[in-house]
C-alpha atoms as a PDB file:
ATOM      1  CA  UNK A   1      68.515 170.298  73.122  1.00  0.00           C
ATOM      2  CA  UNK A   2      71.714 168.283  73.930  1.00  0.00           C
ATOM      3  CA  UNK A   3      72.363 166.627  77.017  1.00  0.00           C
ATOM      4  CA  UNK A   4      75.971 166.608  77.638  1.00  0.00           C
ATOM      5  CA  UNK A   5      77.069 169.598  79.689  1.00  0.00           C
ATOM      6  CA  UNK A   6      79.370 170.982  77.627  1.00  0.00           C
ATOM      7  CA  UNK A   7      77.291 171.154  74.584  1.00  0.00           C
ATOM      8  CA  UNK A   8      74.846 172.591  77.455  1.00  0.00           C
ATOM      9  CA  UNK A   9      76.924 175.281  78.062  1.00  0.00           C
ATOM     10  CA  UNK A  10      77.664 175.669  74.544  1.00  0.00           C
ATOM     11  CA  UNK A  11      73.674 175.737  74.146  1.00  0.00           C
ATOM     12  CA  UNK A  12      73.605 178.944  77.244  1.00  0.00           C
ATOM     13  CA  UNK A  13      76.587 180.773  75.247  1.00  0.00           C
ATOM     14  CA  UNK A  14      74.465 181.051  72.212  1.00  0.00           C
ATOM     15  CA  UNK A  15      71.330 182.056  73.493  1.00  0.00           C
ATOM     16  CA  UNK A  16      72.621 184.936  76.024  1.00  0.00           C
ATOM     17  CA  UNK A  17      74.813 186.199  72.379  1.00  0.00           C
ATOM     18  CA  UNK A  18      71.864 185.946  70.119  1.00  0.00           C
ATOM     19  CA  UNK A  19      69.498 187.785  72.858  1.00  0.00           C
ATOM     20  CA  UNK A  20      71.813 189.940  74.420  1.00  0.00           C
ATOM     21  CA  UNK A  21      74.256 190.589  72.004  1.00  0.00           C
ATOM     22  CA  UNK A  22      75.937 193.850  74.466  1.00  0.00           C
ATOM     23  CA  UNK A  23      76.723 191.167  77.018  1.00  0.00           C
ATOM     24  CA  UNK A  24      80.348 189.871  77.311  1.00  0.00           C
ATOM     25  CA  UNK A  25      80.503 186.303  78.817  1.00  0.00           C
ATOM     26  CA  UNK A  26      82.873 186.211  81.228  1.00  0.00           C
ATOM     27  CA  UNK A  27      81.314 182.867  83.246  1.00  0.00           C
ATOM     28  CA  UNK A  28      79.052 179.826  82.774  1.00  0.00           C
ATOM     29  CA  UNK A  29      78.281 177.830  85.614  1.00  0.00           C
ATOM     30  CA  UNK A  30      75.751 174.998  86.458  1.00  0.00           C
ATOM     31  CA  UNK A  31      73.365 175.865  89.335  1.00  0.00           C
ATOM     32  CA  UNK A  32      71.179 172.984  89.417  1.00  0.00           C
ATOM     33  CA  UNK A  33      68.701 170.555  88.734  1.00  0.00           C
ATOM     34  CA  UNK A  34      65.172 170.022  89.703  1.00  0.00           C
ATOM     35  CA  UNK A  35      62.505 167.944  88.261  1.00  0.00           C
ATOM     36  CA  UNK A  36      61.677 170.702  85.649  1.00  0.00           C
ATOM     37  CA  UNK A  37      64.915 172.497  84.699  1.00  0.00           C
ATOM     38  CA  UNK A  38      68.281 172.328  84.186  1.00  0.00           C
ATOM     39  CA  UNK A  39      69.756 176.155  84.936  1.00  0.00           C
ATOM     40  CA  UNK A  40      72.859 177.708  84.243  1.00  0.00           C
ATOM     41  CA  UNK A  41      74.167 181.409  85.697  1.00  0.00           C
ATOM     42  CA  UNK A  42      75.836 184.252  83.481  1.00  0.00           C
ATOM     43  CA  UNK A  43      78.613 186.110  84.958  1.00  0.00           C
ATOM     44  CA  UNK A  44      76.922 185.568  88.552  1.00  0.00           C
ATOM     45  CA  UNK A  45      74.177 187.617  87.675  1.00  0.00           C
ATOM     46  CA  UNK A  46      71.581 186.145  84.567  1.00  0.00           C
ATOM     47  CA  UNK A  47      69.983 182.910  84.959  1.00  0.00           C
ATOM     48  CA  UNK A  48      69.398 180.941  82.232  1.00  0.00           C
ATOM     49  CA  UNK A  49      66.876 178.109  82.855  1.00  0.00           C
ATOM     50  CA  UNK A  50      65.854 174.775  80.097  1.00  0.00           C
ATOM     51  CA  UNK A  51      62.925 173.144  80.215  1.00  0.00           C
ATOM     52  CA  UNK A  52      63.445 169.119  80.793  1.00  0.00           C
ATOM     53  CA  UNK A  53      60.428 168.538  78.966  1.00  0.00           C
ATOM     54  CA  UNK A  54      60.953 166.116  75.874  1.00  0.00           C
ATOM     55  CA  UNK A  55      58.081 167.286  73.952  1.00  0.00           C
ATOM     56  CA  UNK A  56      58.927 170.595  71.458  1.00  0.00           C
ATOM     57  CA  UNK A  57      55.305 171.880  71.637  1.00  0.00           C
ATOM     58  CA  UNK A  58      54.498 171.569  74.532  1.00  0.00           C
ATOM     59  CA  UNK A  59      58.185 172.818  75.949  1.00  0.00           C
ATOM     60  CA  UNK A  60      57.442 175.642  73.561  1.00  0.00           C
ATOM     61  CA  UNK A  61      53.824 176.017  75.569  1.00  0.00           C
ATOM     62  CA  UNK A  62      55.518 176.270  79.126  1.00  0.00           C
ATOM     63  CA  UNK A  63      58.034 178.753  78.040  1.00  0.00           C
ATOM     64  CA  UNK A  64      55.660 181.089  76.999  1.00  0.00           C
ATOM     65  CA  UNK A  65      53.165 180.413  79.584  1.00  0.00           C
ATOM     66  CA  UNK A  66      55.706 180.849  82.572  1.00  0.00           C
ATOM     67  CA  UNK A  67      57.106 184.113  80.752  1.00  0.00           C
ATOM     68  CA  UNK A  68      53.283 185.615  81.080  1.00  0.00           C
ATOM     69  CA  UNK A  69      52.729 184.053  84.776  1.00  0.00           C
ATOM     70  CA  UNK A  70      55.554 185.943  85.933  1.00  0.00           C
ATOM     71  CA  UNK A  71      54.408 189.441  84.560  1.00  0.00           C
ATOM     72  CA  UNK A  72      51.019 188.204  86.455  1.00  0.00           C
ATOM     73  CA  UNK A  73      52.681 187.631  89.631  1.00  0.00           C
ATOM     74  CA  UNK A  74      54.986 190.045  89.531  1.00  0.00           C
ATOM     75  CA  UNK A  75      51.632 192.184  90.380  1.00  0.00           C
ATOM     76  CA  UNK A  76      50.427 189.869  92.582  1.00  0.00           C
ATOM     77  CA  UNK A  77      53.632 188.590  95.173  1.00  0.00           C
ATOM     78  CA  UNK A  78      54.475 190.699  97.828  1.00  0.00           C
ATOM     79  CA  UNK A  79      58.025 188.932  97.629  1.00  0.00           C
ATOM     80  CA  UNK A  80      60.263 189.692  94.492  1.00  0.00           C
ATOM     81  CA  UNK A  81      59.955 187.040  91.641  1.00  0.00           C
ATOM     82  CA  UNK A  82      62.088 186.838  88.395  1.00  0.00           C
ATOM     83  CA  UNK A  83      61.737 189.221  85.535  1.00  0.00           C
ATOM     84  CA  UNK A  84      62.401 187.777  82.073  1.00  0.00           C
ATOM     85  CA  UNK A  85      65.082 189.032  80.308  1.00  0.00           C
ATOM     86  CA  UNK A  86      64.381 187.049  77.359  1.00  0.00           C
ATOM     87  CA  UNK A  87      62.676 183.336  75.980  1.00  0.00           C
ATOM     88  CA  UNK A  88      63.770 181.247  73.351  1.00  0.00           C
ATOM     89  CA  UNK A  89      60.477 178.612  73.390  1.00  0.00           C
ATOM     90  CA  UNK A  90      61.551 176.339  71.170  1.00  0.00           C
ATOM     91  CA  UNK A  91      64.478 175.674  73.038  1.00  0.00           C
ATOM     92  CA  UNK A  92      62.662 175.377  76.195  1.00  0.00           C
ATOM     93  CA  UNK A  93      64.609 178.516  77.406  1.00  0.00           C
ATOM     94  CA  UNK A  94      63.605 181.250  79.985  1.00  0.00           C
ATOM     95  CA  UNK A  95      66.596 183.760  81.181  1.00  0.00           C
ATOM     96  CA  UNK A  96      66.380 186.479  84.177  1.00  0.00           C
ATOM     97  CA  UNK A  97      68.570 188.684  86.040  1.00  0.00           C
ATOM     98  CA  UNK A  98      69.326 186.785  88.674  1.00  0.00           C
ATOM     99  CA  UNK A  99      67.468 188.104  92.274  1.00  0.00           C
ATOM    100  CA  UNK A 100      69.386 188.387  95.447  1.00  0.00           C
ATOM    101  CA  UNK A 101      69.939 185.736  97.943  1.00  0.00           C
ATOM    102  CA  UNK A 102      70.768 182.251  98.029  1.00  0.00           C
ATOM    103  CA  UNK A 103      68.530 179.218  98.064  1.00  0.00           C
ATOM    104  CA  UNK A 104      66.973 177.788 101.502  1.00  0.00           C
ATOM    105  CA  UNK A 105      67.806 173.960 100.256  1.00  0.00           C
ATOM    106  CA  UNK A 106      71.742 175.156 100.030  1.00  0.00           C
ATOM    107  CA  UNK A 107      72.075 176.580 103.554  1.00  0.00           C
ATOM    108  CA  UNK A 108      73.091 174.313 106.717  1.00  0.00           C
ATOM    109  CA  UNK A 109      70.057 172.065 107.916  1.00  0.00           C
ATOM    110  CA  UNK A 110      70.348 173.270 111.436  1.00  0.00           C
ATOM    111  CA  UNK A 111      70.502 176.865 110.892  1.00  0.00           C
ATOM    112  CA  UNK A 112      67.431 175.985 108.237  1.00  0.00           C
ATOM    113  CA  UNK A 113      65.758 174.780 111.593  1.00  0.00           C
ATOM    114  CA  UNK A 114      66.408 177.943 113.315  1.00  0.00           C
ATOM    115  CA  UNK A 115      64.755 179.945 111.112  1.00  0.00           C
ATOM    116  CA  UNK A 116      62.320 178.032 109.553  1.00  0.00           C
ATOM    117  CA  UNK A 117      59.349 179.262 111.630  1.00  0.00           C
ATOM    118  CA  UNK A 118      60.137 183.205 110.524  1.00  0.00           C
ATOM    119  CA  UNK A 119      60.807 182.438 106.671  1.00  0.00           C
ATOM    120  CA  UNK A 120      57.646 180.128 106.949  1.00  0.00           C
ATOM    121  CA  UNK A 121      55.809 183.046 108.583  1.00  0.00           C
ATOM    122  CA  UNK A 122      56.478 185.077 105.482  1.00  0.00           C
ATOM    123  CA  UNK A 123      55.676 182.621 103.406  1.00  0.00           C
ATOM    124  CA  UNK A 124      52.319 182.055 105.040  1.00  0.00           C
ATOM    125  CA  UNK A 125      51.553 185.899 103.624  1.00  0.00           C
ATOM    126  CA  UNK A 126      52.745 185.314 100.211  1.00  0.00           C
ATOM    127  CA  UNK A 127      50.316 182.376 100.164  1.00  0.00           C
ATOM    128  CA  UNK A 128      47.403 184.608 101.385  1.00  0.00           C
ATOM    129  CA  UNK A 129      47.975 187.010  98.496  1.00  0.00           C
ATOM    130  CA  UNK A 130      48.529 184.817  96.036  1.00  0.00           C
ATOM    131  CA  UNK A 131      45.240 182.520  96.826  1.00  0.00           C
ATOM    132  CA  UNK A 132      43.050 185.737  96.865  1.00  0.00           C
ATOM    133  CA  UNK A 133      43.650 186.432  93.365  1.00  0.00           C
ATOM    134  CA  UNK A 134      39.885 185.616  91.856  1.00  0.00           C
ATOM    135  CA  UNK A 135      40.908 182.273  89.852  1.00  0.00           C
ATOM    136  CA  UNK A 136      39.414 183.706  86.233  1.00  0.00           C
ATOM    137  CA  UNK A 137      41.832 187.043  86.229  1.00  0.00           C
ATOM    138  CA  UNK A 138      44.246 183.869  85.691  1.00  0.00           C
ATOM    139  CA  UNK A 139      42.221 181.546  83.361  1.00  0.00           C
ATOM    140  CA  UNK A 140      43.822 181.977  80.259  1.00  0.00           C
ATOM    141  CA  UNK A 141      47.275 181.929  81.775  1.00  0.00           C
ATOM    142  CA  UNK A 142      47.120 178.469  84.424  1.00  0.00           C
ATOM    143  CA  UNK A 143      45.584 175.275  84.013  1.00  0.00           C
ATOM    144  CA  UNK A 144      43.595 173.394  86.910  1.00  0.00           C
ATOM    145  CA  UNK A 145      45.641 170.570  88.712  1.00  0.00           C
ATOM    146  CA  UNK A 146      42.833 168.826  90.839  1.00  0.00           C
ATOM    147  CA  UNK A 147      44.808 165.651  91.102  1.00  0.00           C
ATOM    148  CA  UNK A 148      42.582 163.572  93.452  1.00  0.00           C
ATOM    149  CA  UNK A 149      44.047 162.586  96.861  1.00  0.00           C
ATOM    150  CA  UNK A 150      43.956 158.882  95.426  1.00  0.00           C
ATOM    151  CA  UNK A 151      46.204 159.468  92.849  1.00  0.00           C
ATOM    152  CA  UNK A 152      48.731 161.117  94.847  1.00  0.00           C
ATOM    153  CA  UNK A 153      48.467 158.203  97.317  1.00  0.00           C
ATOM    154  CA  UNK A 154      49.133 155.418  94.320  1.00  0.00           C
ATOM    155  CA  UNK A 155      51.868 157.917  92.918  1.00  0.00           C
ATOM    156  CA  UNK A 156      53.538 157.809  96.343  1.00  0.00           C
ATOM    157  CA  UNK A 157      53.345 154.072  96.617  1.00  0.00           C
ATOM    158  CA  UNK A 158      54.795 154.279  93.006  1.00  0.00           C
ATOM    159  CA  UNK A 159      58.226 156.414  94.514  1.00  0.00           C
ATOM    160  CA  UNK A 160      57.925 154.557  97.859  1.00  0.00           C
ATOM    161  CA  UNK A 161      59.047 151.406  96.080  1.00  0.00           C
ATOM    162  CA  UNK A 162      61.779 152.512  94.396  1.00  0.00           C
ATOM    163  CA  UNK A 163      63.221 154.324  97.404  1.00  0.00           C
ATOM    164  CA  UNK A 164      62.002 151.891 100.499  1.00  0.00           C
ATOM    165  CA  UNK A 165      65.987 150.596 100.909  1.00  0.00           C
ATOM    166  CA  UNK A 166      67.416 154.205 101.379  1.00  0.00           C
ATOM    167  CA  UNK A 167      64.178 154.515 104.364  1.00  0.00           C
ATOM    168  CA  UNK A 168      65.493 154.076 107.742  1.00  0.00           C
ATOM    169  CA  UNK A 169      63.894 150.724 108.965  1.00  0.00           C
ATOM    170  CA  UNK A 170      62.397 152.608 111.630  1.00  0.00           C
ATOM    171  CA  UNK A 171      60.225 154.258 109.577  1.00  0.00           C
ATOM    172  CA  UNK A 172      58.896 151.909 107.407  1.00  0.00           C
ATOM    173  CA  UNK A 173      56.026 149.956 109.275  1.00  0.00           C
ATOM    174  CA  UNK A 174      54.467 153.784 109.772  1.00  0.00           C
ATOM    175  CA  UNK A 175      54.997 154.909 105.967  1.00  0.00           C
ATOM    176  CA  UNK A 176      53.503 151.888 104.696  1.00  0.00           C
ATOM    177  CA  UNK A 177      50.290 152.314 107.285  1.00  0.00           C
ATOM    178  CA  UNK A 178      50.428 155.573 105.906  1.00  0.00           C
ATOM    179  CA  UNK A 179      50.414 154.752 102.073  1.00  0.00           C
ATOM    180  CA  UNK A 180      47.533 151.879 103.304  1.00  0.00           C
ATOM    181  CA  UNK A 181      45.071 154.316 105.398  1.00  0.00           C
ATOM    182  CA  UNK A 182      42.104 156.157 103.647  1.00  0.00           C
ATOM    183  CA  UNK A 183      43.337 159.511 101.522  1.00  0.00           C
ATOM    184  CA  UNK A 184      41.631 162.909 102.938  1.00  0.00           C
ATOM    185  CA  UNK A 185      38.402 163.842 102.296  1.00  0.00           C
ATOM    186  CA  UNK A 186      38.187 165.908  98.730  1.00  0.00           C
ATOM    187  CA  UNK A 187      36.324 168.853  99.971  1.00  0.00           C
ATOM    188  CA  UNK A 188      37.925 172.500  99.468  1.00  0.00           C
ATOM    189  CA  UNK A 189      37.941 175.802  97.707  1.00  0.00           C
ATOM    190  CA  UNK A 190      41.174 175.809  94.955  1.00  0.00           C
ATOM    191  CA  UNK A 191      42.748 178.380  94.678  1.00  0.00           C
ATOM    192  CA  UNK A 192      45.833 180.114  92.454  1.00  0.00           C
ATOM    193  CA  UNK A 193      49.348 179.145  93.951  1.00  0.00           C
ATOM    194  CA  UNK A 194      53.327 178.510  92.965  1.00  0.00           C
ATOM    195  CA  UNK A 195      52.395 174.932  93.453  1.00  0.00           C
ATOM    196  CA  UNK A 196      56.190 173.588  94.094  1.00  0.00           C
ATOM    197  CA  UNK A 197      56.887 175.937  96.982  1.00  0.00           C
ATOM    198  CA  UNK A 198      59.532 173.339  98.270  1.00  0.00           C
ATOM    199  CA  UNK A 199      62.793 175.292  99.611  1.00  0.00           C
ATOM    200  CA  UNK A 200      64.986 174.983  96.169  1.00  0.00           C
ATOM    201  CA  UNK A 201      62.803 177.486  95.058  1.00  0.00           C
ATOM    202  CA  UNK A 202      62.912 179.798  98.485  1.00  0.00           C
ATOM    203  CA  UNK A 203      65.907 182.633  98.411  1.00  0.00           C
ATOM    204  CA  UNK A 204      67.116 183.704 101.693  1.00  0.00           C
ATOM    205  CA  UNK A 205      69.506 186.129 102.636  1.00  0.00           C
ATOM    206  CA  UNK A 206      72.168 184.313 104.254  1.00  0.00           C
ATOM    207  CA  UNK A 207      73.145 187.199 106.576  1.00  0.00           C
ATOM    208  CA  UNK A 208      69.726 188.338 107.736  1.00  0.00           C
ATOM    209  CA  UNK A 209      67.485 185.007 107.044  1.00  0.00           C
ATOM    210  CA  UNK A 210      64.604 187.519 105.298  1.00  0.00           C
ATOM    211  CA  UNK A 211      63.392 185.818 102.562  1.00  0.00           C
ATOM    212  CA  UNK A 212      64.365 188.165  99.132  1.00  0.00           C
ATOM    213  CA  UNK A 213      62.740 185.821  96.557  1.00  0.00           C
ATOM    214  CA  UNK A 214      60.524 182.904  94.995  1.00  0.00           C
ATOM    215  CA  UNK A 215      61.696 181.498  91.705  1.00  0.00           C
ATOM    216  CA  UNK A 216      60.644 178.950  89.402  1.00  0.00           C
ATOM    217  CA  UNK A 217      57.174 179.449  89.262  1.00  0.00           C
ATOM    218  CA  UNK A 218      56.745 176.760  86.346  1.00  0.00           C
ATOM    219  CA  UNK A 219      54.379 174.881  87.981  1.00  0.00           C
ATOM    220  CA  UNK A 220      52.030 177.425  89.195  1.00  0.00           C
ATOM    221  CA  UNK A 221      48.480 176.231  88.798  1.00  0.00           C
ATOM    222  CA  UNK A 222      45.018 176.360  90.527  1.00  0.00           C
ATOM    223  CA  UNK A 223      45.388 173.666  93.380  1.00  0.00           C
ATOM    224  CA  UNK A 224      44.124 172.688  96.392  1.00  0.00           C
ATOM    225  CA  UNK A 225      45.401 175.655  98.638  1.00  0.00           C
ATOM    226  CA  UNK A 226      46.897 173.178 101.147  1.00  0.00           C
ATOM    227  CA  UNK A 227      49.715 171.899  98.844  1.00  0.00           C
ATOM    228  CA  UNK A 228      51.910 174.334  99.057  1.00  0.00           C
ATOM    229  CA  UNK A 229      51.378 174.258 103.090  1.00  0.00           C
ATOM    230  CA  UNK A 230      52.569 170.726 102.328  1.00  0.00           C
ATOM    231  CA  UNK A 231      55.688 171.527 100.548  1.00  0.00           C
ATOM    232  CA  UNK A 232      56.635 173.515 103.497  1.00  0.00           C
ATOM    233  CA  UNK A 233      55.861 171.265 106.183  1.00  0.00           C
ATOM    234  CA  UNK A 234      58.022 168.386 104.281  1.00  0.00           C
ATOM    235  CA  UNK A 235      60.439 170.938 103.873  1.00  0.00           C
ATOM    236  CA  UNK A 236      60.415 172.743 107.121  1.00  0.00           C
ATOM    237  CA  UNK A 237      58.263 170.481 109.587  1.00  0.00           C
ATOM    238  CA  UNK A 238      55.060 171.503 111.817  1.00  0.00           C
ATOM    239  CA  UNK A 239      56.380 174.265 113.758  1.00  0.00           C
ATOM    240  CA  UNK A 240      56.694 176.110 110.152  1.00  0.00           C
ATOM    241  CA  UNK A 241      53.761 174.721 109.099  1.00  0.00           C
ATOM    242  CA  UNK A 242      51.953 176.456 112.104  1.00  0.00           C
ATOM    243  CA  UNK A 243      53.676 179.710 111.643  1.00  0.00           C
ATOM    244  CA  UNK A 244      52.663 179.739 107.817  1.00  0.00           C
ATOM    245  CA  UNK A 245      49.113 178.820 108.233  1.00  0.00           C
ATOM    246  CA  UNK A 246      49.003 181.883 111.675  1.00  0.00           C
ATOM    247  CA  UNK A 247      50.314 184.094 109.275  1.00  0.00           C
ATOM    248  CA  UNK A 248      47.467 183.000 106.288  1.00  0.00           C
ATOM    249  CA  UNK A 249      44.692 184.745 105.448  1.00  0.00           C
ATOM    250  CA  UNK A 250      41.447 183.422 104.118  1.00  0.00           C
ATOM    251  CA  UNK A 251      37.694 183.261 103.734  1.00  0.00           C
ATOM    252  CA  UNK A 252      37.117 180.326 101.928  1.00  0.00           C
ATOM    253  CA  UNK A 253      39.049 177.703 103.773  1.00  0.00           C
ATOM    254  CA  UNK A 254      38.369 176.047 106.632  1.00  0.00           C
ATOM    255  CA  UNK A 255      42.046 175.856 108.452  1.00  0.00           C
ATOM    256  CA  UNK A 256      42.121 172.213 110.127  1.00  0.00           C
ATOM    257  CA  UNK A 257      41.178 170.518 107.078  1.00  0.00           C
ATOM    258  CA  UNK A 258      43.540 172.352 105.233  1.00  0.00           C
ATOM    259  CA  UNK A 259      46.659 171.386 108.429  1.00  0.00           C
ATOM    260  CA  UNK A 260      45.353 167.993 107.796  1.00  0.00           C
ATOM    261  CA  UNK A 261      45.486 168.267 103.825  1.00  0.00           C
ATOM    262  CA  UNK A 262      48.842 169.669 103.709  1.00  0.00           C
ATOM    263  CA  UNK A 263      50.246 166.935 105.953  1.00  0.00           C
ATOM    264  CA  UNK A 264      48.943 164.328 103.463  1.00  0.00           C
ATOM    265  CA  UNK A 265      50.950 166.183 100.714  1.00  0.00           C
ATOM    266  CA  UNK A 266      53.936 166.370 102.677  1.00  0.00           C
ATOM    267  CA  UNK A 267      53.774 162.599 102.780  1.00  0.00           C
ATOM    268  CA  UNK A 268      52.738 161.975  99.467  1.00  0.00           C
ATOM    269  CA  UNK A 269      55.693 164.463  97.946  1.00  0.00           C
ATOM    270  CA  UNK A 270      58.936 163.323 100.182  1.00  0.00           C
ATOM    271  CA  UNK A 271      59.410 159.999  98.160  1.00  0.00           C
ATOM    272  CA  UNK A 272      59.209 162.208  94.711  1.00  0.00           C
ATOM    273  CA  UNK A 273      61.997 164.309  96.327  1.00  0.00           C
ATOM    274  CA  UNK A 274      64.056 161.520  97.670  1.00  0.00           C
ATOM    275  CA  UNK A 275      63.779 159.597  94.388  1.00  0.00           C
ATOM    276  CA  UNK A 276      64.717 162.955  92.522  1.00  0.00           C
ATOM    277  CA  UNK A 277      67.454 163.064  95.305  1.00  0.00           C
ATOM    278  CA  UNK A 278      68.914 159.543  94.525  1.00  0.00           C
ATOM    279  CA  UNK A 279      68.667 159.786  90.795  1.00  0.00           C
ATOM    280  CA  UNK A 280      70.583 162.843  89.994  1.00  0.00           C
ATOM    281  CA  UNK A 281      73.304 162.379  92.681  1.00  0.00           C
ATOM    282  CA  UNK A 282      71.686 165.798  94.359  1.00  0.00           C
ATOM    283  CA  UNK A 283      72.872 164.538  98.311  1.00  0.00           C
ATOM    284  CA  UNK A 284      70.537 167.765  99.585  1.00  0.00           C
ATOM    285  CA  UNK A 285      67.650 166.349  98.328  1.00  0.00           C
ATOM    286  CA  UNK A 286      68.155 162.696  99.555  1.00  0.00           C
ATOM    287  CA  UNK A 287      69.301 164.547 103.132  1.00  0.00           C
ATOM    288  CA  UNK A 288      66.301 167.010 103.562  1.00  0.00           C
ATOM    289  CA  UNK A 289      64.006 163.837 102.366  1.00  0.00           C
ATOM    290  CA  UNK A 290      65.594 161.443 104.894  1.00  0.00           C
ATOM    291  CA  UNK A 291      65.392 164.027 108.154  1.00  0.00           C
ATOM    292  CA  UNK A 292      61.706 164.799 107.220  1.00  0.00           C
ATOM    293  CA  UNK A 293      60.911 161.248 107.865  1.00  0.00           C
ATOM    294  CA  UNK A 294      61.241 161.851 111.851  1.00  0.00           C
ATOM    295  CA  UNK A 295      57.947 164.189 111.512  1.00  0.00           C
ATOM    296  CA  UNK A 296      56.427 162.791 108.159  1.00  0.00           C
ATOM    297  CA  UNK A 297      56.757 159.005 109.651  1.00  0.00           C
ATOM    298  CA  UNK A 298      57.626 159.191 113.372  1.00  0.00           C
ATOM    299  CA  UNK A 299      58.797 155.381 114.933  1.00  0.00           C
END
C-alpha cells in the first residue's frame, strides 16, 4: 500500500468500486490515525480502515482474523460493534457501515469529565460480558497477550525517554519513581477483552452522552482483565475507573488487585499515547496524555 494520501484515497476509491460496485462515491475523507490503522469514511456513512502493518502475511492474518472477531462479538457485546461490509486482506483492508455517534477522544475534555463516570459505568458492563465468554469458544480466533508486568515497565521507560521534555517538570521526579518501583504482582485469571479500550475507540452520542458503539477491535486478545480498566482510567481517571469496576461483574477476580493492576497499565500506556500523540501531529492525543499526568503522576 502507498503512503501518500492521495494515492491513499486513490487506494479507498478502488476498493469500495471493486466491492461495492452499486455505490456512487460522492466523498472521501480522512478520519484518523491510531497505532494500527489509517481509516478513511465513504459518503459519511462506510468506513474503510488499512492495516499499518508492514508485513503482507501477517497484514493478510489480521484482516481476516478481525473480520471473524467481530461476527464473535457481535454475539457477545451488549453495545453495537462494526459489521463488515467487505475485506480485501492483502491490502490490509476492513470496511463497515459506519455506526452512530462520534468518538469520546474528539469531544471537549471538560464535558469528557462530566460524563466520564456514566460512559465508564457502561463500559464496566461491556467488560463483564465480554470477560465471561469461556476463553476456548475463542481459541481459534485470539491469541494470548500475557506480556509480563516487567516488560511493560521497560517498554514504558523505552517511550518515557523519548517523551520526558514534553512532561511537565512537576511530574517527573514521581514518573521516574514510578518507572523505578517493583511492577505488580503477576497473579490473575485472563480473560477475553477489546484490549485497546482507550476513548478513540469509544462512540458517544454527542447529544445524550449514551455510549452507541466500540470499534476497532483489532487488538482483542486474552489479557489480563485489568488492562482495559487501565485504558480507561488513563483515559478517564479514578472516578471512572471506580464506576467501571462497580458496574463489573466477576467470579474469578479478585477486585483490588485488579484497581491496583489497571493503575499500573494506565501508567505504563500514557507515554505510548503521548509518543503516538507527538509523532503524528494528533494534538488530542498529546492533550489527553499530558492532563492524565495530574492522576497518573500527581506532584
Amino acid at each position: 500500500m502507498t503512503s501518500h494520501s492521495g494515492d491513499r484515497v486513490a487506494d479507498v476509491r478502488s476498493v469500495v468500486v471493486a466491492h461495492m460496485p452499486d455505490c456512487r462515491i460522492e466523498s472521501v475523507a480522512p478520519l484518523g490515525e491510531g497505532l494500527d490503522n489509517l481509516a478513511y469514511e465513504v459518503n459519511g456513512e462506510l468506513i474503510v480502515r488499512f492495516s499499518k502493518e508492514p508485513d503482507p502475511a501477517r497484514r493478510t492474518a489480521l484482516v481476516g482474523r478481525e473480520a471473524r472477531v467481530l461476527a464473535a462479538v457481535a454475539d457477545i457485546s451488549p453495545l453495537p460493534v462494526p459489521e463488515p461490509a467487505f475485506t480485501v486482506a492483502e491490502q490490509g483492508c476492513l470496511a463497515y457501515r459506519k455506526l452512530p455517534g462520534v468518538p469520546l477522544l474528539d469531544m471537549p475534555r471538560h464535558r469528557r469529565s462530566a460524563h466520564g463516570t456514566s460512559i465508564a459505568a457502561t463500559l464496566g458492563e461491556l467488560l463483564t460480558a465480554l470477560h465471561a465468554v469461556p476463553i476456548d469458544r475463542l481459541a481459534d480466533l485470539v491469541d494470548a497477550d500475557h506480556q509480563p508486568p516487567a516488560e511493560w515497565r521497560r517498554e514504558a521507560t523505552e517511550n518515557y525517554v523519548t517523551v520526558a521534555g514534553q512532561v511537565p517538570a512537576a511530574h517527573r521526579r514521581p514518573v521516574e519513581a514510578f518507572l523505578d518501583a517493583a511492577p505488580p504482582h503477576d497473579g490473575w485469571t485472563p480473560a477475553f477483552s477489546h484490549n485497546d479500550l482507550g476513548i478513540e475507540h469509544v462512540l458517544v452520542d454527542p447529544a445524550t452522552w449514551t455510549v452507541t458503539g466500540i470499534i476497532d477491535w483489532s487488538d482483542a486478545a486474552v489479557v489480563d482483565p485489568a488492562h482495559d480498566f487501565g485504558l480507561l482510567h488513563r483515559d478517564l481517571g479514578p472516578a471512572a475507573t471506580r464506576a467501571a469496576i462497580s458496574s463489573y461483574r466477576t467470579d474469578a477476580n479478585d477486585l483490588a488487585a485488579l484497581s491496583e493492576r489497571a493503575v499500573f497499565y494506565a501508567r505504563c500506556s500514557v507515554f505510548e499515547d503521548l509518543a503516538h500523540g507527538i509523532e503524528t501531529g494528533q494534538g488530542k492525543y498529546v492533550d489527553k496524555s499530558l492532563a492524565a499526568m495530574e492522576w497518573l503522576f500527581p506532584s
